[in-house]
C-alpha atoms as a PDB file:
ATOM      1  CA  UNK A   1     -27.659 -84.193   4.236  1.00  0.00           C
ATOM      2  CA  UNK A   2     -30.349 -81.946   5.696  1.00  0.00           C
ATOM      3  CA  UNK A   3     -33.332 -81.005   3.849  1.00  0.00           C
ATOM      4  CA  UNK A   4     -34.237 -77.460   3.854  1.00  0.00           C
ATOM      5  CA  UNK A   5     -36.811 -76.207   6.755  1.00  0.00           C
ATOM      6  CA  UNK A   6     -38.905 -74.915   2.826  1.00  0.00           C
ATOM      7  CA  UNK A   7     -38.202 -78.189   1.219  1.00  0.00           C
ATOM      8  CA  UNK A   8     -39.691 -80.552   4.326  1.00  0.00           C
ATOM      9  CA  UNK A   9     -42.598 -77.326   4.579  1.00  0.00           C
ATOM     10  CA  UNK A  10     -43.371 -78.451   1.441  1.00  0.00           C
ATOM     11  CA  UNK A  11     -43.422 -82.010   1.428  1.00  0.00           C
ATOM     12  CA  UNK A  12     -45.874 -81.690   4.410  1.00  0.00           C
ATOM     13  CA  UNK A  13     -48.372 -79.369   2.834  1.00  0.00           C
ATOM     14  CA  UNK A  14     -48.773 -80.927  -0.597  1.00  0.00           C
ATOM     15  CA  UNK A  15     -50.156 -83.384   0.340  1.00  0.00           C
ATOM     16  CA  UNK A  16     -52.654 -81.430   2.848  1.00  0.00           C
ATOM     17  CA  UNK A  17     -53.813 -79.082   0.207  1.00  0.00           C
ATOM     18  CA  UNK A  18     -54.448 -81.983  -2.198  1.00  0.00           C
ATOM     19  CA  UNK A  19     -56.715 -83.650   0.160  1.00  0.00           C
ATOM     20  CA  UNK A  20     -60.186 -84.317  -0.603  1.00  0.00           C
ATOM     21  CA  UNK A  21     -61.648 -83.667   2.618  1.00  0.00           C
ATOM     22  CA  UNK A  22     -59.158 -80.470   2.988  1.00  0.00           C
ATOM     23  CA  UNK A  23     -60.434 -79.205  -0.192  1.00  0.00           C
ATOM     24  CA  UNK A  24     -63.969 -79.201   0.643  1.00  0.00           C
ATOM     25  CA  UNK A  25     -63.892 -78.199   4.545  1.00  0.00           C
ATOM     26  CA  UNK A  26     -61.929 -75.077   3.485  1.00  0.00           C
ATOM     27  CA  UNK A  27     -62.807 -74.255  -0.175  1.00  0.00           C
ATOM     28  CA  UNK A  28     -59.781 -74.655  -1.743  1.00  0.00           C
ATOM     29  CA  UNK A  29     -58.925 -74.198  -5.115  1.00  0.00           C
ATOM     30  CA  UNK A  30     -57.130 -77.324  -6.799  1.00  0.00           C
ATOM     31  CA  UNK A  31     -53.399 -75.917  -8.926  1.00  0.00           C
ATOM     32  CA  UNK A  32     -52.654 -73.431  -6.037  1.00  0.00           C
ATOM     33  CA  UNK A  33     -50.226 -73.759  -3.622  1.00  0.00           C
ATOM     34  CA  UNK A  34     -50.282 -73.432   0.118  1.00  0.00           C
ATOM     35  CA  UNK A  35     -49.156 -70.245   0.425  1.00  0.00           C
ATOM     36  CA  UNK A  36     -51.149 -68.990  -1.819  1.00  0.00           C
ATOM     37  CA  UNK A  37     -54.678 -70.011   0.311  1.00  0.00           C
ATOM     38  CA  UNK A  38     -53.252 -69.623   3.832  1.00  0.00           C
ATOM     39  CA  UNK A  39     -51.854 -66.478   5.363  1.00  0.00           C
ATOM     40  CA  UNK A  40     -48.298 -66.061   6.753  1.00  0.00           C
ATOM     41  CA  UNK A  41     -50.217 -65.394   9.873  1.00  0.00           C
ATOM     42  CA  UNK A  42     -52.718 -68.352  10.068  1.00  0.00           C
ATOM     43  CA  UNK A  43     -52.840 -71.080  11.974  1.00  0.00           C
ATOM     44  CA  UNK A  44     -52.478 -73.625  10.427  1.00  0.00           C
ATOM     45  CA  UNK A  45     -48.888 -71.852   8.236  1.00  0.00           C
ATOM     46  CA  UNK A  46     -47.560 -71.849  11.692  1.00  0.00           C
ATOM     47  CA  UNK A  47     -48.769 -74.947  12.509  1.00  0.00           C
ATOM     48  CA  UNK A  48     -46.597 -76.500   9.984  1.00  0.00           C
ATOM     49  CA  UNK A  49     -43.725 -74.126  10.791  1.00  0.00           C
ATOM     50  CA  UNK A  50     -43.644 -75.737  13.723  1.00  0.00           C
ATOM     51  CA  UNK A  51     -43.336 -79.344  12.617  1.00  0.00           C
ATOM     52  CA  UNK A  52     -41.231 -78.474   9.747  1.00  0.00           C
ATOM     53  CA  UNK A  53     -38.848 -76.703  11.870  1.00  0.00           C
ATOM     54  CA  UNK A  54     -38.152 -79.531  14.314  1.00  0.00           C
ATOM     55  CA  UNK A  55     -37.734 -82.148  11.744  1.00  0.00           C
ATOM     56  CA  UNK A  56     -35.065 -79.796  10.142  1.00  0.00           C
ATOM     57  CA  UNK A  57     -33.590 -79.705  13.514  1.00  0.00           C
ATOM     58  CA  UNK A  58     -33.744 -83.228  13.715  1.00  0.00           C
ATOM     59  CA  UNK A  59     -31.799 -84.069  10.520  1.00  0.00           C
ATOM     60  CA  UNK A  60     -29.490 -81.542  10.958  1.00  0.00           C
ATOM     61  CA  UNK A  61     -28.699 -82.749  14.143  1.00  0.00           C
ATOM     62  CA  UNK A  62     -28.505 -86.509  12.626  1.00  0.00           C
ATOM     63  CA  UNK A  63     -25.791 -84.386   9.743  1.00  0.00           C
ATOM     64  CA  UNK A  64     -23.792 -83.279  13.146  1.00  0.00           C
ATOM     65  CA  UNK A  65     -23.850 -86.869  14.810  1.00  0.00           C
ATOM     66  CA  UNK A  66     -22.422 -88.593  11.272  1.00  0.00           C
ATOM     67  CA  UNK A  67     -20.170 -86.539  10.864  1.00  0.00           C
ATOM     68  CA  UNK A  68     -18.397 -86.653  14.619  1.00  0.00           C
ATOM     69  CA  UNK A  69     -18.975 -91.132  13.803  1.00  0.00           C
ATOM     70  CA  UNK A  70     -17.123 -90.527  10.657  1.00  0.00           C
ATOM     71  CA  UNK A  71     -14.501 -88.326  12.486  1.00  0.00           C
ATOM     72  CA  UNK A  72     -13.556 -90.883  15.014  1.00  0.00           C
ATOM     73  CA  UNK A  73     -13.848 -94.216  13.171  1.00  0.00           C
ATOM     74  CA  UNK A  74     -11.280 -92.206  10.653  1.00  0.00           C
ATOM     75  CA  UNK A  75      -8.927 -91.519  14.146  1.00  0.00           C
ATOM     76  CA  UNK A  76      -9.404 -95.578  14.856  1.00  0.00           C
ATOM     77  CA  UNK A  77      -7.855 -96.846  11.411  1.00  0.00           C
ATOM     78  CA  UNK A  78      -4.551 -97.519  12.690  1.00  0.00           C
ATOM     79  CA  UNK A  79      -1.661 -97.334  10.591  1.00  0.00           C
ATOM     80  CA  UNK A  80      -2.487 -94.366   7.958  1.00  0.00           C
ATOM     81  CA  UNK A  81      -0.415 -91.952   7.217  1.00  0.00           C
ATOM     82  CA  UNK A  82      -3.376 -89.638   9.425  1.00  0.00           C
ATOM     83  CA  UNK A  83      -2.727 -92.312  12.106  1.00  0.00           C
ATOM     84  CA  UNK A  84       1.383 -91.496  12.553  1.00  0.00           C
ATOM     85  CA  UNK A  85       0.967 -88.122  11.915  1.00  0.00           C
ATOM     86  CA  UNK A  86      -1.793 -87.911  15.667  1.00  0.00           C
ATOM     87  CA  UNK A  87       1.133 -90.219  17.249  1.00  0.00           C
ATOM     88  CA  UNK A  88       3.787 -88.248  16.557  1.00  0.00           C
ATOM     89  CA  UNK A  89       1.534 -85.046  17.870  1.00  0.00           C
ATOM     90  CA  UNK A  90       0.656 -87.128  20.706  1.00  0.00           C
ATOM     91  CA  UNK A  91       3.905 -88.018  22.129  1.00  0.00           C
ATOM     92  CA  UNK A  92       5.033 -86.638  25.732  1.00  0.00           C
ATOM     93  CA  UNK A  93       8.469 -85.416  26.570  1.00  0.00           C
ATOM     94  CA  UNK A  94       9.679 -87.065  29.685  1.00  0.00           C
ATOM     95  CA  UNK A  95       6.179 -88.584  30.612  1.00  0.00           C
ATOM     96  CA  UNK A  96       6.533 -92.619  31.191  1.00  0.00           C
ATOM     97  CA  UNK A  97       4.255 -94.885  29.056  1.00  0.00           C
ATOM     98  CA  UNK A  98       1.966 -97.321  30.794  1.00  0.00           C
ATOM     99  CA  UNK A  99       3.445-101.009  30.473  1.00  0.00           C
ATOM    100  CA  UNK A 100       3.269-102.904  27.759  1.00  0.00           C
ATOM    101  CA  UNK A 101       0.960 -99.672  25.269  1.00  0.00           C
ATOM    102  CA  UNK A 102       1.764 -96.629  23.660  1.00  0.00           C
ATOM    103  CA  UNK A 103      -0.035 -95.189  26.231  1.00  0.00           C
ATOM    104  CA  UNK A 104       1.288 -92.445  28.310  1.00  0.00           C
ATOM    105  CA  UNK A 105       0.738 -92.246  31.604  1.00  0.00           C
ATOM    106  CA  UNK A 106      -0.171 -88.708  32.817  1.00  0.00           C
ATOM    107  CA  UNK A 107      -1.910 -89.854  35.880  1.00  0.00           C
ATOM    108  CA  UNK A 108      -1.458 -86.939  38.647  1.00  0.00           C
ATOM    109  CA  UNK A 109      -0.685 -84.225  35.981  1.00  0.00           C
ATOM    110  CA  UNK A 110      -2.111 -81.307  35.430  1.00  0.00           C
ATOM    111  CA  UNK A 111      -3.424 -80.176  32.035  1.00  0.00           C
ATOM    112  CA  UNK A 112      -0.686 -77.664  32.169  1.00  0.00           C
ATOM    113  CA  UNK A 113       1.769 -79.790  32.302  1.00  0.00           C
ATOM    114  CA  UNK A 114       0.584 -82.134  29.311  1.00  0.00           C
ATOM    115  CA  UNK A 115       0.272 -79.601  27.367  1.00  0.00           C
ATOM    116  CA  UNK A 116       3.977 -78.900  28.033  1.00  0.00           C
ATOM    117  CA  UNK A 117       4.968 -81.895  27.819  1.00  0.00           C
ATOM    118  CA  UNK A 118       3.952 -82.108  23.986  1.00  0.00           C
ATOM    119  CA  UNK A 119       6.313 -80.698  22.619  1.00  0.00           C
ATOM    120  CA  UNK A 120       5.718 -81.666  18.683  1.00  0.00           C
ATOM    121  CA  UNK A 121       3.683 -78.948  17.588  1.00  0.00           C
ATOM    122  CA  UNK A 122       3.775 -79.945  13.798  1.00  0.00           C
ATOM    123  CA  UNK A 123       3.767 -82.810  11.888  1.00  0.00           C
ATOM    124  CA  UNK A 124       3.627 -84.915   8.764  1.00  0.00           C
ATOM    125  CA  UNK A 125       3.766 -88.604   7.079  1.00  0.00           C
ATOM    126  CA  UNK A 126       4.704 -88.482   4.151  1.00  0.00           C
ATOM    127  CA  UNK A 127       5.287 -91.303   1.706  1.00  0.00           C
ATOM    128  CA  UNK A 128       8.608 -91.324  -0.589  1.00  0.00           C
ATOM    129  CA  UNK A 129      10.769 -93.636  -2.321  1.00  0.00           C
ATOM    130  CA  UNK A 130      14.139 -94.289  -1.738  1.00  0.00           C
ATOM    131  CA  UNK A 131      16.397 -96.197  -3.713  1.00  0.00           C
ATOM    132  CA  UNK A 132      13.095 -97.780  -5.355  1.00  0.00           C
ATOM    133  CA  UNK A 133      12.030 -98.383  -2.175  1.00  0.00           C
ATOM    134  CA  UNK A 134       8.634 -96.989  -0.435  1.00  0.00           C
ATOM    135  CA  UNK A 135       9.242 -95.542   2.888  1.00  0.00           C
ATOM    136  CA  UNK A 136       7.172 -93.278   5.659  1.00  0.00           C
ATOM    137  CA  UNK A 137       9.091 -89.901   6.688  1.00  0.00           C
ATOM    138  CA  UNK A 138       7.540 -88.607   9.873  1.00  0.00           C
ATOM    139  CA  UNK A 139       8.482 -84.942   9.468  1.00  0.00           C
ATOM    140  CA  UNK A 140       8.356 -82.789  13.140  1.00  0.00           C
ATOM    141  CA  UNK A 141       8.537 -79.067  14.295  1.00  0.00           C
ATOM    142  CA  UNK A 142       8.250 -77.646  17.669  1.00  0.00           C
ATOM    143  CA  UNK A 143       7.615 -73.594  18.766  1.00  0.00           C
ATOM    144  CA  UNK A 144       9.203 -71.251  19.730  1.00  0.00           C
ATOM    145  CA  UNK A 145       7.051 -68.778  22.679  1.00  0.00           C
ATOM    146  CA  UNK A 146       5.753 -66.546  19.565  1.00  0.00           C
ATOM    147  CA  UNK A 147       4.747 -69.700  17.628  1.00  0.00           C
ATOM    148  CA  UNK A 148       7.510 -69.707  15.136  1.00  0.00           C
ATOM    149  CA  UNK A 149       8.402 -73.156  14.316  1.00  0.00           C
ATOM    150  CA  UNK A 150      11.830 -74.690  14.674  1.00  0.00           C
ATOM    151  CA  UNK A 151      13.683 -78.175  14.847  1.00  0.00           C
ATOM    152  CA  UNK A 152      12.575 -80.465  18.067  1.00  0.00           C
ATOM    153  CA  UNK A 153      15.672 -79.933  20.317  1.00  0.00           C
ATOM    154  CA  UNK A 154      18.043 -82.981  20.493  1.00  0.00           C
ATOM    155  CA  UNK A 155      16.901 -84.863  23.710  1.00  0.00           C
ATOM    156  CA  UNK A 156      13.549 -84.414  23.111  1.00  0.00           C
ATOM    157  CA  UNK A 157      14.045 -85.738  18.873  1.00  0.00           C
ATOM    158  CA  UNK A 158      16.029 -88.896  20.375  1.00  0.00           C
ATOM    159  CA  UNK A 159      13.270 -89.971  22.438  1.00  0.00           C
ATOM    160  CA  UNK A 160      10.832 -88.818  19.815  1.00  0.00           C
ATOM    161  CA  UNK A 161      12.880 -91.402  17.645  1.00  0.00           C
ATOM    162  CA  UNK A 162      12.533 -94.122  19.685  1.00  0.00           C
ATOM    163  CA  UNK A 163       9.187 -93.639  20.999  1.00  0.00           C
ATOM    164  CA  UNK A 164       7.953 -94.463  17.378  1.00  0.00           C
ATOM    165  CA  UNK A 165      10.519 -96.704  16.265  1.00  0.00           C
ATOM    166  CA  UNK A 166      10.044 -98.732  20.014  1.00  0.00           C
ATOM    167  CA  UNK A 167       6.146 -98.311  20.482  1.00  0.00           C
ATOM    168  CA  UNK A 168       4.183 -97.207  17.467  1.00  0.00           C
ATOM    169  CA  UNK A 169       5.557 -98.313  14.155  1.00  0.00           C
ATOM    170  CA  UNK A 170       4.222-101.707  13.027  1.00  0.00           C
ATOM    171  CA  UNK A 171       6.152-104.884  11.644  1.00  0.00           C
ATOM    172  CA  UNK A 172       7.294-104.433   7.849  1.00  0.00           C
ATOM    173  CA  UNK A 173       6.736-100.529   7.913  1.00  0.00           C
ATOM    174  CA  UNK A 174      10.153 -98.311   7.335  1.00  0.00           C
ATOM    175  CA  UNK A 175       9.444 -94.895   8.885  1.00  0.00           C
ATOM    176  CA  UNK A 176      12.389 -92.209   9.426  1.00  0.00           C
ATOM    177  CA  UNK A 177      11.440 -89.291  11.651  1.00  0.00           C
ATOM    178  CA  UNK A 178      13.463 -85.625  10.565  1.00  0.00           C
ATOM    179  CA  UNK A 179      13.589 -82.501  11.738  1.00  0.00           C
ATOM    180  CA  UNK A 180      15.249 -79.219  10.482  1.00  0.00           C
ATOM    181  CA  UNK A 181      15.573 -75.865  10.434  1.00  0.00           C
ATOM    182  CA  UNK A 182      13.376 -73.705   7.963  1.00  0.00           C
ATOM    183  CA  UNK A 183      14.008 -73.824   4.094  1.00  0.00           C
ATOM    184  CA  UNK A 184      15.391 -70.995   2.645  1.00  0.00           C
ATOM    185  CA  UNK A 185      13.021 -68.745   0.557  1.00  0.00           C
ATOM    186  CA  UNK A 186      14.111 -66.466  -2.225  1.00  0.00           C
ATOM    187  CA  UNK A 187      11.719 -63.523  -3.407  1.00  0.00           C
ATOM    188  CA  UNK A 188      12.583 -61.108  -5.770  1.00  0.00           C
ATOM    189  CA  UNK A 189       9.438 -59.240  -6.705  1.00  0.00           C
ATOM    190  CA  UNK A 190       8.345 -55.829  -8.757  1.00  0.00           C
ATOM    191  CA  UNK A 191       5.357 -54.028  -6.577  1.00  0.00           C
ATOM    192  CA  UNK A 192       3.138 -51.539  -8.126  1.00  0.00           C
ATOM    193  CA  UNK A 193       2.210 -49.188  -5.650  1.00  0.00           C
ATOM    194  CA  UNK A 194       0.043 -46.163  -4.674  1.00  0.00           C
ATOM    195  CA  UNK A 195       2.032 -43.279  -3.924  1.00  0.00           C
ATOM    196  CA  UNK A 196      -0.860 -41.346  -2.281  1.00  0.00           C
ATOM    197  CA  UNK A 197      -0.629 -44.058   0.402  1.00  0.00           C
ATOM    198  CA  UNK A 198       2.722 -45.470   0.157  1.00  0.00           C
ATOM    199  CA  UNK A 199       6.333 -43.649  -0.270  1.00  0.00           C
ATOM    200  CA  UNK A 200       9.181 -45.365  -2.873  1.00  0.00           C
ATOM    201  CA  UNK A 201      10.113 -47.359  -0.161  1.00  0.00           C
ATOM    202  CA  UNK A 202       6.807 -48.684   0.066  1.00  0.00           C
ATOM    203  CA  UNK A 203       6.377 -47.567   4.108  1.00  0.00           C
ATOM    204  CA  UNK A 204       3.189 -45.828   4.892  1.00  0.00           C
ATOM    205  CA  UNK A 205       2.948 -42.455   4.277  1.00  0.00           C
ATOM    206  CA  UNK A 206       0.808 -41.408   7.707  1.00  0.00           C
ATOM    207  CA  UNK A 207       3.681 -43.517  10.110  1.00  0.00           C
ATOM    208  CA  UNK A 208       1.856 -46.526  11.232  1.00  0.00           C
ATOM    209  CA  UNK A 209       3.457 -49.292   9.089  1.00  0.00           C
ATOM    210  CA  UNK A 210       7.135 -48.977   7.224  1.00  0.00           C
ATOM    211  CA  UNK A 211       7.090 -52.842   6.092  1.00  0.00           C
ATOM    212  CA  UNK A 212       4.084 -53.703   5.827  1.00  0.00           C
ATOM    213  CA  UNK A 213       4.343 -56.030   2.602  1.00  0.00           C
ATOM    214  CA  UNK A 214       7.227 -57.613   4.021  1.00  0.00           C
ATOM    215  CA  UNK A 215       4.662 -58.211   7.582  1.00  0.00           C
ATOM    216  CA  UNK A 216       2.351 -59.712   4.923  1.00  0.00           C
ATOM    217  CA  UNK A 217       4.675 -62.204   3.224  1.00  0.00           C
ATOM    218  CA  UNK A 218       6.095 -63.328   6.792  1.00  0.00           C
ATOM    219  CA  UNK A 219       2.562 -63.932   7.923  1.00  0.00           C
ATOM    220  CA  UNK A 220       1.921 -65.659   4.527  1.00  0.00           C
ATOM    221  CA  UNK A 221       4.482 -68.174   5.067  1.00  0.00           C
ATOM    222  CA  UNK A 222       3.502 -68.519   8.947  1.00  0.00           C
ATOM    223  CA  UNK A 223       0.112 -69.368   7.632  1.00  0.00           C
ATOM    224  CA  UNK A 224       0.580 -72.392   4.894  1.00  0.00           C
ATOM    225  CA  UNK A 225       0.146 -75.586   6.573  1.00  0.00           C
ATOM    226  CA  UNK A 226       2.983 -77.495   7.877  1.00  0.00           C
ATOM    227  CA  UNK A 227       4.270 -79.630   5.136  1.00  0.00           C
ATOM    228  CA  UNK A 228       2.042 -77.797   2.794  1.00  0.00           C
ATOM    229  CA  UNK A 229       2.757 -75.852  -0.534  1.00  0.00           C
ATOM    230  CA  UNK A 230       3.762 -72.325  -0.971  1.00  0.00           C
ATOM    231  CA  UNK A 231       1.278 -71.133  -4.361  1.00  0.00           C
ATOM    232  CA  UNK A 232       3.114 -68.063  -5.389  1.00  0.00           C
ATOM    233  CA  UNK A 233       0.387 -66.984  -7.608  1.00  0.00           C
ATOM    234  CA  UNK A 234      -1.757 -67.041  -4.523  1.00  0.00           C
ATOM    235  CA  UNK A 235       0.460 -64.948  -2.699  1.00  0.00           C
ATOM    236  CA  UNK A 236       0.613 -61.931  -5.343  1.00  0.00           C
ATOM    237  CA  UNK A 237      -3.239 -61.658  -4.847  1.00  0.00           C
ATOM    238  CA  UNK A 238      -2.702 -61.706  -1.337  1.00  0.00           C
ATOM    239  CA  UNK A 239      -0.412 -58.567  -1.443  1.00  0.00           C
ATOM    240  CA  UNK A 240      -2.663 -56.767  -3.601  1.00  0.00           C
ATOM    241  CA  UNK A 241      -5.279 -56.728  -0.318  1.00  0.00           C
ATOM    242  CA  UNK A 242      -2.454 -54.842   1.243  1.00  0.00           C
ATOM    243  CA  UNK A 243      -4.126 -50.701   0.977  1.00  0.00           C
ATOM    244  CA  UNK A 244      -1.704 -49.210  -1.182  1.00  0.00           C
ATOM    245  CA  UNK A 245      -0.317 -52.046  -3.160  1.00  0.00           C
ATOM    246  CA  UNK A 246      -1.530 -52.143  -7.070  1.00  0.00           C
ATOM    247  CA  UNK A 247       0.071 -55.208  -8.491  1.00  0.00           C
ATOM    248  CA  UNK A 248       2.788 -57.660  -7.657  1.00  0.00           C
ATOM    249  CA  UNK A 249       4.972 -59.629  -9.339  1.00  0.00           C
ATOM    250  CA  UNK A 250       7.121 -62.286  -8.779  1.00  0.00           C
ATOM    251  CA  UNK A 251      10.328 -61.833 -10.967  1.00  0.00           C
ATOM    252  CA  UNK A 252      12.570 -64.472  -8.894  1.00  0.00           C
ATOM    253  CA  UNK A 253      11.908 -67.633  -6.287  1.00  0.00           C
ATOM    254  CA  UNK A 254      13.732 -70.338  -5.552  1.00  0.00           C
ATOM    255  CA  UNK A 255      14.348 -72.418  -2.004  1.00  0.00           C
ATOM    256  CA  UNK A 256      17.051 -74.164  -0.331  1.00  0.00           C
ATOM    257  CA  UNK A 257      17.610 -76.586   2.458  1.00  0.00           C
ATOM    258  CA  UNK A 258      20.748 -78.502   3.818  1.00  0.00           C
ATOM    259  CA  UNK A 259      24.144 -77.744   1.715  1.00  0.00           C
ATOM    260  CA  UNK A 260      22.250 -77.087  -1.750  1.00  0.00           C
ATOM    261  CA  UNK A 261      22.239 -73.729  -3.207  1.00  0.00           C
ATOM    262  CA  UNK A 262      19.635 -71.235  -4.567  1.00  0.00           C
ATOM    263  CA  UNK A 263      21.029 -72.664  -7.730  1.00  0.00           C
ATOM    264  CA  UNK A 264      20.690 -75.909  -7.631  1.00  0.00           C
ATOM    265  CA  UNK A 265      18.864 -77.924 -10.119  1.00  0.00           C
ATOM    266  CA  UNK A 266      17.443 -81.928 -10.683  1.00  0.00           C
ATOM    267  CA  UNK A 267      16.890 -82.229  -6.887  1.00  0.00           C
ATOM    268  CA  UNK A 268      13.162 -82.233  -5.647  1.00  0.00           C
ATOM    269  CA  UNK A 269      12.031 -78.796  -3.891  1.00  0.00           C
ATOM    270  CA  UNK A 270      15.211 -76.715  -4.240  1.00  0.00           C
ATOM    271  CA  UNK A 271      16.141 -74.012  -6.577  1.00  0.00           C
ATOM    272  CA  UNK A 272      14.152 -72.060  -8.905  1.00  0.00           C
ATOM    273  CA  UNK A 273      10.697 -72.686  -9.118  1.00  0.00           C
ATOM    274  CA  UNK A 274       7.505 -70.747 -11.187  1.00  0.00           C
ATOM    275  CA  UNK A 275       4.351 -71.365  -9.101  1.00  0.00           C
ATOM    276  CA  UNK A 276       4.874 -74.236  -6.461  1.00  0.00           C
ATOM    277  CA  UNK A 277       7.029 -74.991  -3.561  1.00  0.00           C
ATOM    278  CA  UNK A 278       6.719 -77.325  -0.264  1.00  0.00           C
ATOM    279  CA  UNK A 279       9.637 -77.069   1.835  1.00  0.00           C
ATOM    280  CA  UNK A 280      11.853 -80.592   2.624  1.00  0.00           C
ATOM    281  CA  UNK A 281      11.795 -79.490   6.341  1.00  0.00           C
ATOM    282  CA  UNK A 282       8.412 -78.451   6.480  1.00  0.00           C
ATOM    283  CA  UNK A 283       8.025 -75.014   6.856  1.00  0.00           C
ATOM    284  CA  UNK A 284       9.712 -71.876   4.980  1.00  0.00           C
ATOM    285  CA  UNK A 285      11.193 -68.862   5.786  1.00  0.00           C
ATOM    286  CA  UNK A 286      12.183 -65.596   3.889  1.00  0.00           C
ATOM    287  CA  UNK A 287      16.000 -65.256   3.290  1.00  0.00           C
ATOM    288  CA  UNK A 288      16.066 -62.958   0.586  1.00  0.00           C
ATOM    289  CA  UNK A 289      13.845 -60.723   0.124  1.00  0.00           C
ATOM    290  CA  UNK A 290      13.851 -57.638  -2.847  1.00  0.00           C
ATOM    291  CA  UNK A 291      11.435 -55.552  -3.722  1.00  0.00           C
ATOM    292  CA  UNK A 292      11.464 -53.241  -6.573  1.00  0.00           C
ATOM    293  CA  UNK A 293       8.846 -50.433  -6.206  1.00  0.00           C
ATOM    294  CA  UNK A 294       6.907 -49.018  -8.987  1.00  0.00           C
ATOM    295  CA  UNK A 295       4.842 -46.616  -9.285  1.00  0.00           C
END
């Protein structure tokens, strides 16, 4: 890690000040520091300014080049969970591989159209068990034009399917690949509000927003990561940056995906929950939403 531009100033003037010859030619007094015998303004403080700034330079620019090594001998481990996960993102819709790789071949296309032709805009490995056995779930979204996620349509999923079972998975390694439409999200929550700014239905009292805690929590759920975990504590604070909103409190959440219920308990990521949630599809959306206002 870099050294500070004051840390490597230092290293090179202790040892000029300490100097026999140094001491004598300019009259130095031995205990004080550089700065305290040379001005700001002399030459020699800029003199080793100078040096101490490009050796700063120098190892922070060392600091960038590690870290872009470490960056791409991480992307060359093969077979990590990081590995599938760039595959999956990787893979081309109706684009031919090159023989005998997992190579596409987008020779004569246009960035335009590989960026089209990527049509996995989310995804995630994740390791579970099954029947005591250890397994790799590859779970994918696509977008819709405004960005919000949905399942991969069904051509594209087949040939997503086969494209890693065919090309990328290796021997021994069980992978399933899913995709589904947003889990269900609950919220039943008591906001404390500020009636100088907000009205008991908790729209705006000068016009220019009538929902704008239900905006928030939409854009809250947009923003998690895909595959990542709802913190409902987090998301209380979160509303309280809203202008107008006091406090907020979470008096009901729960989830649901496939046939389960709001109600449903012993089954991983469904039903009630207190502080934590990650979605079995991916990516949540809000359902129900209530809010009790409060003055």
């Amino acid at each position: 890690m870099a050294r500070s531009q004051q840390e490597i100033k230092d290293i090179l003037t202790r040892p000029f000040i300490t100097n026999p010859t140094v001491i004598a030619k300019y009259g130095l007094q031995i205990g004080l520091t550089f700065l305290q015998q040379f001005s700001l303004l002399s030459l020699e403080n800029n003199l080793f300014d100078v040096v101490s700034n490009a050796m700063w330079t120098l190892e922070n620019l060392w600091d960038i080049f590690r870290a872009e090594i470490q960056a791409e001998m991480a992307k060359q481990q093969p077979h990590t969970q990081a590995w599938y996960q760039r595959k999956t993102l990787g893979f081309m819709f109706g684009v031919p591989l090159i023989t005998d790789t997992d190579v596409f071949d987008t020779t004569g296309m246009t960035d335009e159209a590989i960026e089209a032709a990527k049509v996995i805009k989310q995804a995630a490995a994740v390791r579970v068990i099954t029947n005591g056995y250890g397994l790799l779930r590859i779970k994918v979204a696509t977008a819709a034009a405004d960005g919000t996620l949905q399942p991969v349509p069904l051509q594209a999923f087949e040939a997503l399917k086969y494209y890693i079972d065919r090309k990328v998975v290796d021997a021994g390694t069980q992978v399933i690949v899913t995709t589904a439409i947003a889990d269900k999200l609950r919220l039943h929550l008591d906001v404390y509000y500020n009636p100088l700014i907000l009205n008991p239905q908790g729209q705006r009292l000068d016009g220019t927003n009538n929902t704008p805690v239900q905006n928030a929590i939409k854009q809250i759920l947009q923003s998690i990561e895909f595959n990542g975990t709802l913190n409902i504590k987090e998301l209380e604070r979160d509303l309280t940056k809203i202008e107008g909103i006091v406090e907020a409190e979470t008096t009901m959440a729960a989830s649901k995906y496939g046939d389960y219920s709001y109600e449903t308990t012993g089954i991983p990521n469904v039903g009630a929950f207190s502080v934590y949630r990650t979605a079995d599809g991916g990516y949540l959306e809000i359902d129900d939403l209530q809010l009790n206002w409060i003055v």
